[in-house]
Protein backbone atom coordinates (compact mmCIF):
# COMPACT_ATOMS: atom_id res chain seq x y z
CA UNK A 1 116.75 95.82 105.35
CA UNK A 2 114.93 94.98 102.40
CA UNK A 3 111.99 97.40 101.46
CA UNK A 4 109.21 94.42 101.95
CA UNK A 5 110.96 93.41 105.43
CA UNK A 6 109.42 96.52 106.60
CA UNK A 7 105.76 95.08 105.72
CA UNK A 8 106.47 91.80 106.89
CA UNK A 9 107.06 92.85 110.28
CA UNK A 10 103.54 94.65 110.41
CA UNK A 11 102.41 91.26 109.49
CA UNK A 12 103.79 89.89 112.53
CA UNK A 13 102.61 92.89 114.43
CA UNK A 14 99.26 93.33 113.09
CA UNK A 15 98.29 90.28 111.16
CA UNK A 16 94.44 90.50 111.47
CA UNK A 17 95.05 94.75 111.38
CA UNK A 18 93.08 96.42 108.36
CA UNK A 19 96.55 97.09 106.46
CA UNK A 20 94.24 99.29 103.62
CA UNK A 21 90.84 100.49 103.36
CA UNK A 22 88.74 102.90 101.12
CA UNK A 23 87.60 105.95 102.47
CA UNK A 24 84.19 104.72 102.77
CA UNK A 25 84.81 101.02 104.39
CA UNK A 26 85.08 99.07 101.48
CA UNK A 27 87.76 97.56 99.87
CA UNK A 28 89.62 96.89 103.57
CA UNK A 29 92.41 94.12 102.81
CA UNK A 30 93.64 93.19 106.55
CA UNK A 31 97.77 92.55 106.80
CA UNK A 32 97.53 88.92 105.87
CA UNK A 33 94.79 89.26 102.90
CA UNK A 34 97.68 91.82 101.30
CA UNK A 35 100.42 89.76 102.22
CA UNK A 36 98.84 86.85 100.20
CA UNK A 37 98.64 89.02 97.43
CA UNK A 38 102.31 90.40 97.44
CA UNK A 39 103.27 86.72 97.40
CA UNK A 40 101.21 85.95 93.99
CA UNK A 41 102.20 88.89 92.40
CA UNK A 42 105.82 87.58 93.24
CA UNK A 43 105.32 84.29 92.47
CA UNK A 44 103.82 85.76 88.81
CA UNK A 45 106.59 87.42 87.84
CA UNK A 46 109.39 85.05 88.78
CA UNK A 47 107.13 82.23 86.85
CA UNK A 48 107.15 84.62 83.70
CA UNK A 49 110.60 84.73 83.75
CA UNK A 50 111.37 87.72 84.81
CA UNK A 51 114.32 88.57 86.50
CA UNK A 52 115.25 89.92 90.19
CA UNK A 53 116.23 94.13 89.46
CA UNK A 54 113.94 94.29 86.23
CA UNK A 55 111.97 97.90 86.35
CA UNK A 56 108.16 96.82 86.80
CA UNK A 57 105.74 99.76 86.63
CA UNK A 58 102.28 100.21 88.42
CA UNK A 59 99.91 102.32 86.92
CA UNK A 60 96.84 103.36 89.03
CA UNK A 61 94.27 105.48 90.70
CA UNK A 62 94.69 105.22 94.47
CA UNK A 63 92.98 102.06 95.49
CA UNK A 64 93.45 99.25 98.38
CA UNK A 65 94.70 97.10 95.77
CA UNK A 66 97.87 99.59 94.57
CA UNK A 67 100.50 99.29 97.52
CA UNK A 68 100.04 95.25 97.51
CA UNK A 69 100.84 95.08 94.27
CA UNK A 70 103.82 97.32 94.40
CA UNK A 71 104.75 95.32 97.59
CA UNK A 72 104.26 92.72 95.60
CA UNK A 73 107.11 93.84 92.88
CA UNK A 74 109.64 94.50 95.70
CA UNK A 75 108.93 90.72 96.98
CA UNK A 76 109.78 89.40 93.16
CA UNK A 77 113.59 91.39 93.78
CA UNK A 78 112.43 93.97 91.02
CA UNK A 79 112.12 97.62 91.12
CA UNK A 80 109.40 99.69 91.39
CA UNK A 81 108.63 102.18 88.25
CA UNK A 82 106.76 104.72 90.14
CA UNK A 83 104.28 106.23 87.62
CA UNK A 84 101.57 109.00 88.53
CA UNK A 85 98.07 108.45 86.75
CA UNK A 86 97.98 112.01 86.58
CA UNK A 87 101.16 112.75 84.45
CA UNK A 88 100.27 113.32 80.62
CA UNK A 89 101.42 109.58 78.52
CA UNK A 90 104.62 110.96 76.94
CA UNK A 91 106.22 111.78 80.37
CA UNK A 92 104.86 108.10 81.92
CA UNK A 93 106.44 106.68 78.65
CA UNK A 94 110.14 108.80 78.69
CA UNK A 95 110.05 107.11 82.15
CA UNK A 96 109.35 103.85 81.24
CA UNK A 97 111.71 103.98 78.08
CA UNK A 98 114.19 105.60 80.27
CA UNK A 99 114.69 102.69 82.71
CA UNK A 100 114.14 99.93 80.25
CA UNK A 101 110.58 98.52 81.93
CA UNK A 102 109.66 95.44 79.92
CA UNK A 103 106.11 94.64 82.06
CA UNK A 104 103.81 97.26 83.37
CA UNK A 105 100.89 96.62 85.69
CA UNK A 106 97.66 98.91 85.29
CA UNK A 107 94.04 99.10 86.87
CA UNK A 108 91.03 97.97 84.35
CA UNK A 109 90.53 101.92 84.40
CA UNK A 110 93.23 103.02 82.78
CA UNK A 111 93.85 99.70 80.12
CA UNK A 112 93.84 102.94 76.94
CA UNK A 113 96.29 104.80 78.57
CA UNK A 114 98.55 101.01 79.20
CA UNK A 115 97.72 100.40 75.76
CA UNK A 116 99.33 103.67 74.36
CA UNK A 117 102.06 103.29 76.59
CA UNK A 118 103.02 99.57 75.14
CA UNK A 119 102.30 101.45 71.43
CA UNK A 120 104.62 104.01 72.04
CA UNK A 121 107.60 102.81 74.80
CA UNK A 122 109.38 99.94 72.35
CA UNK A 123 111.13 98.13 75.01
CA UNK A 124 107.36 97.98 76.94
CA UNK A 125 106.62 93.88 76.11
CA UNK A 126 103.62 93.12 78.60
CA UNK A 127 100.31 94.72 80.30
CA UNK A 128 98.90 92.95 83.22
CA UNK A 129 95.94 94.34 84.62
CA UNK A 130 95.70 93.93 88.35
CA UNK A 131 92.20 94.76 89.44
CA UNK A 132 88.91 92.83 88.23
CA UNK A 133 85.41 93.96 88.06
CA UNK A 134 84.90 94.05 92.25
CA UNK A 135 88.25 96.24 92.77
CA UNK A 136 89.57 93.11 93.92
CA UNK A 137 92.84 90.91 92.39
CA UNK A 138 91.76 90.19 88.76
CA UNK A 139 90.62 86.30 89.04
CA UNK A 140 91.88 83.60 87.38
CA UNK A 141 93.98 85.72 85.78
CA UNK A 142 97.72 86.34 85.81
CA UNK A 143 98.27 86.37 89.75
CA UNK A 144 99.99 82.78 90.88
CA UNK A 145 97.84 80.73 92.97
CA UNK A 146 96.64 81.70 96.14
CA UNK A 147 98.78 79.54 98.63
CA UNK A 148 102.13 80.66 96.68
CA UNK A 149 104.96 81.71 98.67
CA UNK A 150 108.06 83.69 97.15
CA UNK A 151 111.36 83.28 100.34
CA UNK A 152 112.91 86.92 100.61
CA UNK A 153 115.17 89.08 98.36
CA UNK A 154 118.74 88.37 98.85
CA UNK A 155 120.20 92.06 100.89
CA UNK A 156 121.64 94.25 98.90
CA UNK A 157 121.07 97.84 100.85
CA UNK A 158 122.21 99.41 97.74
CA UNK A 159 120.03 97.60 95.10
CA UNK A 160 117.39 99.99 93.54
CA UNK A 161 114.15 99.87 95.34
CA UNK A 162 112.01 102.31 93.11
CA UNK A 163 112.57 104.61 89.81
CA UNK A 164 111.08 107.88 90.39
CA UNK A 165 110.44 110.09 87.67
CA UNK A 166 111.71 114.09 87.72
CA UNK A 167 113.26 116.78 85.34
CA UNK A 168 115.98 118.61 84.67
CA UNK A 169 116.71 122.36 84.80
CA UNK A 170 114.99 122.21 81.38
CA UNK A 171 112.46 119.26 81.69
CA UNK A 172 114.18 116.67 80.43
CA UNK A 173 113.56 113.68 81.91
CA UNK A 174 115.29 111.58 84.51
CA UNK A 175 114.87 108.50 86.53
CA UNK A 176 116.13 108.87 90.46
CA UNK A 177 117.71 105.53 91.70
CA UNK A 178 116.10 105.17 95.22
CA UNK A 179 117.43 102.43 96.82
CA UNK A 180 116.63 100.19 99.78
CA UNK A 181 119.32 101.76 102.11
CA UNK A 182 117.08 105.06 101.23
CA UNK A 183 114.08 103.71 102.06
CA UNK A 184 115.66 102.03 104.97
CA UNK A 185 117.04 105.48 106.22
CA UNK A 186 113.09 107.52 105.28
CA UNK A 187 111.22 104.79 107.65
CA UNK A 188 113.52 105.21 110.30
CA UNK A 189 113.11 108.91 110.45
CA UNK A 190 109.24 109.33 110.00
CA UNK A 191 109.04 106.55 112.61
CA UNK A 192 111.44 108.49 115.19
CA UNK A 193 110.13 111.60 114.57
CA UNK A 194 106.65 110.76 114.43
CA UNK A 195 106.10 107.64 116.77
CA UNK A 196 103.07 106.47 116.77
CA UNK A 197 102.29 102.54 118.07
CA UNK A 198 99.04 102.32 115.96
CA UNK A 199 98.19 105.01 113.24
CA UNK A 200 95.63 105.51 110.70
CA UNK A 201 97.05 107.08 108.21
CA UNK A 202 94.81 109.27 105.52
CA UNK A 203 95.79 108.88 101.94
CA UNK A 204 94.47 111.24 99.45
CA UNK A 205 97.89 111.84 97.16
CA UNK A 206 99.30 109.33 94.22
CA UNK A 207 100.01 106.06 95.81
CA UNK A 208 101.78 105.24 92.65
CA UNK A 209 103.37 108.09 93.50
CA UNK A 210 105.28 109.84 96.15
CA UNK A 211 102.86 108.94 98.62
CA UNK A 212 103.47 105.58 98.06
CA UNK A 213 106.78 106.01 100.02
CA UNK A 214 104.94 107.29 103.18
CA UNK A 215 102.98 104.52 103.46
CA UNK A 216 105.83 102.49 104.55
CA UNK A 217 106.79 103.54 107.83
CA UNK A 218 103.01 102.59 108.68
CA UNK A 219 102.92 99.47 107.32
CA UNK A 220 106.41 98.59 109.70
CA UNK A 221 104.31 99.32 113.01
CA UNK A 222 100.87 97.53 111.59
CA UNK A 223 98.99 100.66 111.15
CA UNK A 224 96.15 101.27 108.91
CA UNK A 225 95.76 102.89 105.38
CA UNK A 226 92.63 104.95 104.59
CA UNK A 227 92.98 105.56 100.63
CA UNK A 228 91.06 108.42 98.57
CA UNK A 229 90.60 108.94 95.13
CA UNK A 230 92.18 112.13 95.20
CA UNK A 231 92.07 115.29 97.26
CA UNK A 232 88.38 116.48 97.77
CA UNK A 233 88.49 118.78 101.19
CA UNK A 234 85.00 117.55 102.48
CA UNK A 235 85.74 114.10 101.69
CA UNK A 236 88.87 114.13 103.84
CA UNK A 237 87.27 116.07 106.79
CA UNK A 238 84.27 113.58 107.00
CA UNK A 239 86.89 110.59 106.78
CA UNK A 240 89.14 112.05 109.56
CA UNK A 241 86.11 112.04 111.62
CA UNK A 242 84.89 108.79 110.45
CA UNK A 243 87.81 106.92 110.71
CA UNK A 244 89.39 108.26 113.04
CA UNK A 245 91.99 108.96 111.42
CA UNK A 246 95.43 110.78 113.19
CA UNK A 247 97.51 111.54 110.62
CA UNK A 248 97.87 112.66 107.10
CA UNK A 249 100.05 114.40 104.45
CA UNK A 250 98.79 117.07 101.77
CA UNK A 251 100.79 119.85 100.34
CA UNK A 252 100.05 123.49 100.68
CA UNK A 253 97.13 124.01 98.43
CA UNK A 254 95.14 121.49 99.77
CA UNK A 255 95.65 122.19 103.43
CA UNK A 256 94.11 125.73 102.17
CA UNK A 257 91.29 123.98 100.96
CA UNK A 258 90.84 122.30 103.94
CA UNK A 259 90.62 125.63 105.74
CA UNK A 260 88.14 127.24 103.01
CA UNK A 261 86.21 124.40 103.23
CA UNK A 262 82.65 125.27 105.19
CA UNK A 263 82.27 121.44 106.92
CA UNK A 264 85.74 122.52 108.56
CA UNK A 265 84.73 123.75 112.03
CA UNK A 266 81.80 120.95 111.95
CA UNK A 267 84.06 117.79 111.62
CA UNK A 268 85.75 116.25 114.64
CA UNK A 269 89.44 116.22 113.86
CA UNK A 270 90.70 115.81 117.36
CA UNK A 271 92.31 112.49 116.56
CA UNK A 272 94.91 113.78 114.64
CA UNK A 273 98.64 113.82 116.13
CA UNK A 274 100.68 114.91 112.77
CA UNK A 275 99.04 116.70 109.96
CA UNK A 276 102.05 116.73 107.69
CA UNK A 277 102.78 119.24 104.99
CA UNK A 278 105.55 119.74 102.70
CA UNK A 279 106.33 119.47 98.50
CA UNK A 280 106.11 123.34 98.17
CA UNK A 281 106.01 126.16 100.40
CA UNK A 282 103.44 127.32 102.74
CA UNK A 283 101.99 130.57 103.51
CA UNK A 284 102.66 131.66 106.83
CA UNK A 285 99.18 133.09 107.67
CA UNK A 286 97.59 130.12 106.18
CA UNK A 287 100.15 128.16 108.51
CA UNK A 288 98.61 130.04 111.42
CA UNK A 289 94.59 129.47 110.65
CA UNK A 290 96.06 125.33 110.48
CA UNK A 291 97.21 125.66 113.73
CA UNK A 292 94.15 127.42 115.19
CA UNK A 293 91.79 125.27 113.63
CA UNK A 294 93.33 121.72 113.88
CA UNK A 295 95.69 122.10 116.73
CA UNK A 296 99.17 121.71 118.38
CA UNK A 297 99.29 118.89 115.00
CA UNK A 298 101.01 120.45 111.97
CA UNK A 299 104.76 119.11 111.15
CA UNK A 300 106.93 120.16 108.05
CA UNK A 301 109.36 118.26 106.15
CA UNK A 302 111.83 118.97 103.26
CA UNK A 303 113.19 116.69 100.82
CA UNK A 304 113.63 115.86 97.66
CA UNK A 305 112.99 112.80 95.44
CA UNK A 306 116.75 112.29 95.35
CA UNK A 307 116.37 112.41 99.09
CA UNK A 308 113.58 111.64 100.30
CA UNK A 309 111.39 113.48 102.93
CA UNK A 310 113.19 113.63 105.98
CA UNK A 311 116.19 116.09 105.63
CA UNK A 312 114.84 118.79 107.67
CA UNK A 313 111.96 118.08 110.37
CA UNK A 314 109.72 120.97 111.94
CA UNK A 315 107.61 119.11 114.87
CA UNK A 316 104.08 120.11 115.92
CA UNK A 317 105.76 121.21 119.91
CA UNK A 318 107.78 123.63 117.52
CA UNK A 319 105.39 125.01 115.53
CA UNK A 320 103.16 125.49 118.81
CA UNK A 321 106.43 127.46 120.21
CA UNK A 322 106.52 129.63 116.97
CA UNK A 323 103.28 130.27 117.04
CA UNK A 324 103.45 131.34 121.36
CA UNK A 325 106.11 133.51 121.76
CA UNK A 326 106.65 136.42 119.09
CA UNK A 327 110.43 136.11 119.30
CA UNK A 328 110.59 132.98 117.49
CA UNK A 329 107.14 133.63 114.88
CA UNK A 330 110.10 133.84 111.88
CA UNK A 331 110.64 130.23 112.45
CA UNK A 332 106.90 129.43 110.96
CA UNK A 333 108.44 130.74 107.56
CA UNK A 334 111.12 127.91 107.61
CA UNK A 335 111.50 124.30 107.02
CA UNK A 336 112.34 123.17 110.56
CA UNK A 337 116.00 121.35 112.10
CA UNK A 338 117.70 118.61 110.10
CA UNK A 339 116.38 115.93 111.07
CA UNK A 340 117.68 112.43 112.94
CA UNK A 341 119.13 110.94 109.49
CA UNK A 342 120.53 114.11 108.06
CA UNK A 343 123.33 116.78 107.95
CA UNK A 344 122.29 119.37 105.78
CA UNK A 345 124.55 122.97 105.19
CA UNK A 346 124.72 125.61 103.39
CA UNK A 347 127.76 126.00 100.78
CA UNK A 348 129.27 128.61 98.30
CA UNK A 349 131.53 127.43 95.50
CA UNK A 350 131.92 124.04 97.49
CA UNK A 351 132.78 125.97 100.53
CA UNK A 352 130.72 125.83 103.65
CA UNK A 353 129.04 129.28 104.80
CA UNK A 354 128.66 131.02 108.09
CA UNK A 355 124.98 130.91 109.47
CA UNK A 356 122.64 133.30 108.18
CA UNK A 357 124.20 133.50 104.89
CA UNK A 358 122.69 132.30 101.54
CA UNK A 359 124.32 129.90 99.34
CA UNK A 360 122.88 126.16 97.72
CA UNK A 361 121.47 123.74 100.16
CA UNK A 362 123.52 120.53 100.49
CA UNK A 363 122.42 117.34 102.42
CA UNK A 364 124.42 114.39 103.37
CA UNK A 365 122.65 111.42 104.41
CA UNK A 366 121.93 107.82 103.69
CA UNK A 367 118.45 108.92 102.23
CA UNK A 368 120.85 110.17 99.74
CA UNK A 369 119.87 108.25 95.96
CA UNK A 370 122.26 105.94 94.28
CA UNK A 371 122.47 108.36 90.70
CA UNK A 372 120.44 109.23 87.89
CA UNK A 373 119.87 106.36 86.13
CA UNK A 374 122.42 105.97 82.92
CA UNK A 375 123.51 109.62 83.71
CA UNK A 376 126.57 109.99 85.15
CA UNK A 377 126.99 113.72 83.85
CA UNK A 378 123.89 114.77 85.91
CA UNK A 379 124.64 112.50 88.91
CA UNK A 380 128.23 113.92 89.25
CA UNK A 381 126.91 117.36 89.14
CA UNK A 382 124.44 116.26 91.88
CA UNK A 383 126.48 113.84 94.20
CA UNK A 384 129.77 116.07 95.56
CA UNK A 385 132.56 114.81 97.36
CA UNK A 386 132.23 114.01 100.80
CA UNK A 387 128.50 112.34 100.54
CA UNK A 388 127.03 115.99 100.01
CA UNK A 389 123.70 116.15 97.67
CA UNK A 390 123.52 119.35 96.28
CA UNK A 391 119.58 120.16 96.42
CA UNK A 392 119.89 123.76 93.99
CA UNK A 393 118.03 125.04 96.49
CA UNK A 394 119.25 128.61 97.97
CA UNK A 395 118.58 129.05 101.43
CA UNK A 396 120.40 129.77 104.91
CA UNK A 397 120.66 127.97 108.60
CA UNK A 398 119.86 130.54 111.58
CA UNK A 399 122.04 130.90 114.43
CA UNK A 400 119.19 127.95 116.10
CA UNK A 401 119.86 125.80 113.25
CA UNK A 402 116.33 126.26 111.36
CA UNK A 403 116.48 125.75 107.05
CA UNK A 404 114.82 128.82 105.54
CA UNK A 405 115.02 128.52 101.62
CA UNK A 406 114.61 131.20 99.84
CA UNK A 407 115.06 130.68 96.24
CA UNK A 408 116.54 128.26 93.40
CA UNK A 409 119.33 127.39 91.77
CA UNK A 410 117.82 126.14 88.93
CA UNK A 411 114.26 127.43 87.10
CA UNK A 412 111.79 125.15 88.29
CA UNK A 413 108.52 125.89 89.38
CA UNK A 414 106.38 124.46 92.62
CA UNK A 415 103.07 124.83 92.10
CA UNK A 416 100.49 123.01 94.08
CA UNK A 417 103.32 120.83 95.24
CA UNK A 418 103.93 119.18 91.83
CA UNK A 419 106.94 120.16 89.85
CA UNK A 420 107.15 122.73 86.67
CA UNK A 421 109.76 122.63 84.23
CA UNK A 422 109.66 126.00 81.99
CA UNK A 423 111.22 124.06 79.08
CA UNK A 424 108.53 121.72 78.74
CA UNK A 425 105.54 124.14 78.80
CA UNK A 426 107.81 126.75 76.70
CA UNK A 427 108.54 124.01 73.64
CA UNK A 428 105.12 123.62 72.89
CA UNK A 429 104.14 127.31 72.87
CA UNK A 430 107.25 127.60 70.86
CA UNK A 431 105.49 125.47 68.58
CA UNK A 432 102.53 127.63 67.96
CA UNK A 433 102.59 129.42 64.88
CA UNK A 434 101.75 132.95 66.76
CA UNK A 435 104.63 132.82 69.00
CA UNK A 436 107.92 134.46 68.11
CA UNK A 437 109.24 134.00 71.52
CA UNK A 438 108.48 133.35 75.33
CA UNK A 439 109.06 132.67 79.03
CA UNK A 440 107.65 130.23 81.44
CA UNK A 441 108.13 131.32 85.29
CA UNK A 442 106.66 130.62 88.43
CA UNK A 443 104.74 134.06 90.42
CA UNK A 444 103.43 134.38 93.48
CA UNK A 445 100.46 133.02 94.67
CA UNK A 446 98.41 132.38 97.56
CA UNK A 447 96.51 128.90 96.77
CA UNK A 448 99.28 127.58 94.58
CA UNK A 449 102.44 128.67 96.16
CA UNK A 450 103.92 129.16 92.34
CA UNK A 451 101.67 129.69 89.52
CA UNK A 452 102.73 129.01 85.96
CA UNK A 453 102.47 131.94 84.36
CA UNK A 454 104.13 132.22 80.47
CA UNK A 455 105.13 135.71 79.01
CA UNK A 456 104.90 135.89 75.21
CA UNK A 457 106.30 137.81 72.73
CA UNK A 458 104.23 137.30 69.46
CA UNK A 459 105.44 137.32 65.86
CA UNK A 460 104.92 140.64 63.94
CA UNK A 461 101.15 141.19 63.11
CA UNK A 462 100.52 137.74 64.79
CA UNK A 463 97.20 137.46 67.04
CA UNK A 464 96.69 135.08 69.72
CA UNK A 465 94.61 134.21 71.86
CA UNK A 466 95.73 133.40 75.34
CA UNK A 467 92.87 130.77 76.12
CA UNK A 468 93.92 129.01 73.19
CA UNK A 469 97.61 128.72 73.96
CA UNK A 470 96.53 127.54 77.49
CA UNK A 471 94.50 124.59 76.39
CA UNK A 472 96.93 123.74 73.95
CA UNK A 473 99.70 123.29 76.94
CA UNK A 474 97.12 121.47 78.65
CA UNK A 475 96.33 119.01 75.88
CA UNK A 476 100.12 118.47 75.81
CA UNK A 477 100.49 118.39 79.43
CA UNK A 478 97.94 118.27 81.40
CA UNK A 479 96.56 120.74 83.70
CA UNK A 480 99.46 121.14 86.26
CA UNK A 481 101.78 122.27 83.54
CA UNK A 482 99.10 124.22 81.65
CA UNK A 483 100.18 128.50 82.22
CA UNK A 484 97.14 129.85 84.93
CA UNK A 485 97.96 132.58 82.49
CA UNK A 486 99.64 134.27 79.24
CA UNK A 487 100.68 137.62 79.33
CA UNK A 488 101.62 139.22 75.57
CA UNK A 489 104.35 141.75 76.08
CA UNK A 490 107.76 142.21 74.64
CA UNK A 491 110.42 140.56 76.70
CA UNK A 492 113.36 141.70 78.34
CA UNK A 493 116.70 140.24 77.05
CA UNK A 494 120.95 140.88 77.82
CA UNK A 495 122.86 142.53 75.44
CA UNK A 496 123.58 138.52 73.46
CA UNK A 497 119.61 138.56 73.19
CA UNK A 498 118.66 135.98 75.91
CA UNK A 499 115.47 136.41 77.92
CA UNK A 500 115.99 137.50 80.96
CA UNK A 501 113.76 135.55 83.15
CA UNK A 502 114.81 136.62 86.91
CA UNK A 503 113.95 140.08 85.65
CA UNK A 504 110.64 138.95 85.05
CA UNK A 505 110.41 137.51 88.06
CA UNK A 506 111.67 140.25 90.28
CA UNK A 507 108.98 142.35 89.05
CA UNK A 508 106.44 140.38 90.89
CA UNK A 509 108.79 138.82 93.73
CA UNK A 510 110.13 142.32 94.69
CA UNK A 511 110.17 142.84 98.45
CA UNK A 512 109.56 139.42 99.32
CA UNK A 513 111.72 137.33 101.63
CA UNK A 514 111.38 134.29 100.24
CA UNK A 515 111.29 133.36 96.21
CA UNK A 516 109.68 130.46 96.25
């Protein structure tokens, strides 16, 4: 099936259903008021010429209006440019430049940062904003009229639903190739492993985003969207009480938030059935206090953008069992089974292993992405023979078939749930006229999973200050990226002179089972 098939038959489910809603009532679009608008966004871009597989991006805070308009880009037969209003402008416009995007939609809020986008990204031709003054469609405007109507995409399970964006092993950008047969195979599994005939589902991550993607398995059974701005812990307790709201995804650092937060044990969040977590690891103590204070309710995923979501599944009855009997409490500290739409193994040089050895994490699926888009080096690194994905994740299966990873292949960091790439942060302290050398890793850390710390060796008689090399990374890169801290030291290198970054590692993972 196409991608917008999947909404269409939550029209015919739900049509009078409140498809999306702010947090705080307003806003709601019911499943026909955002079907009408998927169909003039459609309409608009087929009259303007432009063609079915062009890259279109959407650039946005979370609002009602976002998913109808990316729905609305999947009904013209183009593809999605997934773009998160939180990434800094030069890594929105490598994207952008990277897939070619000749027309990018934005909110009213963020026109500057469109602007400097269609300054700096040559192939970038138009800017449509999407939203006027009342959060509603922009009137009179560039949407079609209001009784247009755009027939369905031809099928094509392996045209490109969505770009998303993601690094290398030293930042450099690439642009994943999701397709509709992946998006296809990610609905089926959220919907079989978390069934639910008529969910509200809480949205407080990038729409434009990842979280976009998740919204989709609700929209096939007519459910309802609650959107937030953004993650703000008392915010989303009061709406899960207030709208009743039963399930929800946030990663790790946010879930502790949740749990720190003092409103916690006086909001009613006995209508949730899956509180989903997942992007980076969890702690398991924290993991414990989630279950004690919202219930039998918390479910784990692991995936990748190149897979998405569903390779592994951990269900709330297998938490609760975790949790109950002390035999199988290791389990909490993995990633759960592979899930309904997945094999996923464990291999050495290409070789399977035996269970309970280490070795990269390979997945074989029909989430699996098409390729890197124009990069057929990288893709034939990633896609082995035999359908395998190699994640460069390390990890092993137990003798019950539970995913525990416990390190990476490659250097990136997790913090917060958002990916680090050490090059990126490194080249700009590189840049700094203080710095002879340095070293961007992730160490432990209890809120963030990961936090970026950078080690820096300074130039003979050079001072520095490390506040000032912090701001500067996060005037580059924003705050995600940004080191939580600089430490000045000399660093440790192999006899050729590189830096030897798992030995600065080690000396704060030591003794720890897992290294992520």
């Amino acid at each position: 099936m196409h991608a917008i098939e999947f909404f269409d038959r939550g029209v015919n489910v739900n049509p009078n259903g409140v498809a999306f809603v702010a947090h705080d009532g307003t806003g709601a679009l019911t499943y026909r008021e955002a079907e009408a608008i998927t169909h003039r966004v459609a309409a608009a871009l087929q009259r303007d010429g432009v063609a079915p597989g062009t890259p279109v991006g959407v650039l946005s805070a979370n609002s009602p209006l976002v998913m109808p308009c990316i729905l609305g880009v999947l009904r013209a037969g183009c593809t999605w440019v997934s773009l998160n209003a939180r990434s800094a402008t030069g890594e929105l416009g490598g994207l952008l430049d990277t897939v070619g995007a000749p027309i990018l939609l934005h909110s009213a809020e963020l026109a500057d940062v469109a602007e400097r986008l269609c300054s700096e990204v040559p192939g970038l031709q138009r800017l449509v904003t999407m939203d006027g003054p009342d959060g509603g469609p922009a009137a009179g405007g560039w949407l079609a009229p209001e009784d247009s109507r755009v027939p369905l995409p031809p099928h094509d399970p392996e045209a490109v639903a969505a770009y998303f964006g993601t690094g290398g092993t030293t930042g450099e950008p690439k642009a994943v190739e999701v397709t509709h047969r992946s998006l296809e195979t990610m609905i089926h599994a959220f919907n079989c492993h978390m069934p639910e005939t008529d969910p509200v589902h809480l949205v407080a991550a990038p729409l434009t985003h990842a979280a976009g993607t998740a919204v989709f398995p609700v929209l096939s059974v007519g459910g309802r969207n609650v959107i937030h701005p953004g993650v703000d812990a008392g915010e989303i307790l009061r709406s899960i009480e207030r709208n009743r709201v039963t399930r929800l995804f946030l990663p790790p650092t946010a879930i502790y938030a949740l749990l720190d937060h003092p409103e916690v044990f006086r909001r009613d969040t006995s209508t949730l059935r899956y509180f989903l977590y997942g992007a980076a690891p969890m702690s398991v103590s924290r993991l414990k206090q989630a279950l004690r204070t919202f219930g039998p309710v918390m479910a784990q995923f692991y995936g990748q953008v190149e897979v998405p979501m569903f390779c592994t599944f951990f269900s709330p009855a297998e938490h609760v069992e975790a949790m109950e009997e002390p035999t199988l409490a290791r389990r909490l500290a993995s990633c759960g089974r592979p899930s309904m739409v997945a094999t996923v193994a464990v291999m050495v040089d290409g070789k399977p292993v035996d269970r309970g050895e280490r070795g990269e994490i390979v997945v074989r699926s029909s989430l699996r992405m098409r390729g890197y888009h124009r990069d057929p080096v990288r893709t034939a690194a990633t896609l082995l023979p035999g359908g395998w994905h190699a994640t460069g994740d390390i990890g092993y299966l137990d003798d019950d078939g539970y995913l525990f990873i416990v390190d990476r292949k490659r250097d990136l960091i997790i913090s917060g749930g958002f990916n680090v790439f050490p090059g990126e942060v490194e080249q700009v302290l590189w840049g700094h006229h203080t710095v002879a050398d340095c070293a961007v890793v992730g160490l432990p850390d209890k809120k963030w999973g990961e936090r970026v710390t950078a080690f820096v060796e300074l130039k003979e008689g050079a001072e520095a200050d490390a506040a000032a090399l912090i701001d500067l990374c996060r005037e580059r890169l924003g705050s995600v990226k940004a080191p939580k801290a600089v430490v000045f030291r000399t660093l440790p290198r192999s006899p050729a002179g590189k830096v030897l970054k798992r030995t600065l590692r080690d000396e704060f993972w030591q003794g720890r089972e897992r290294r992520v």
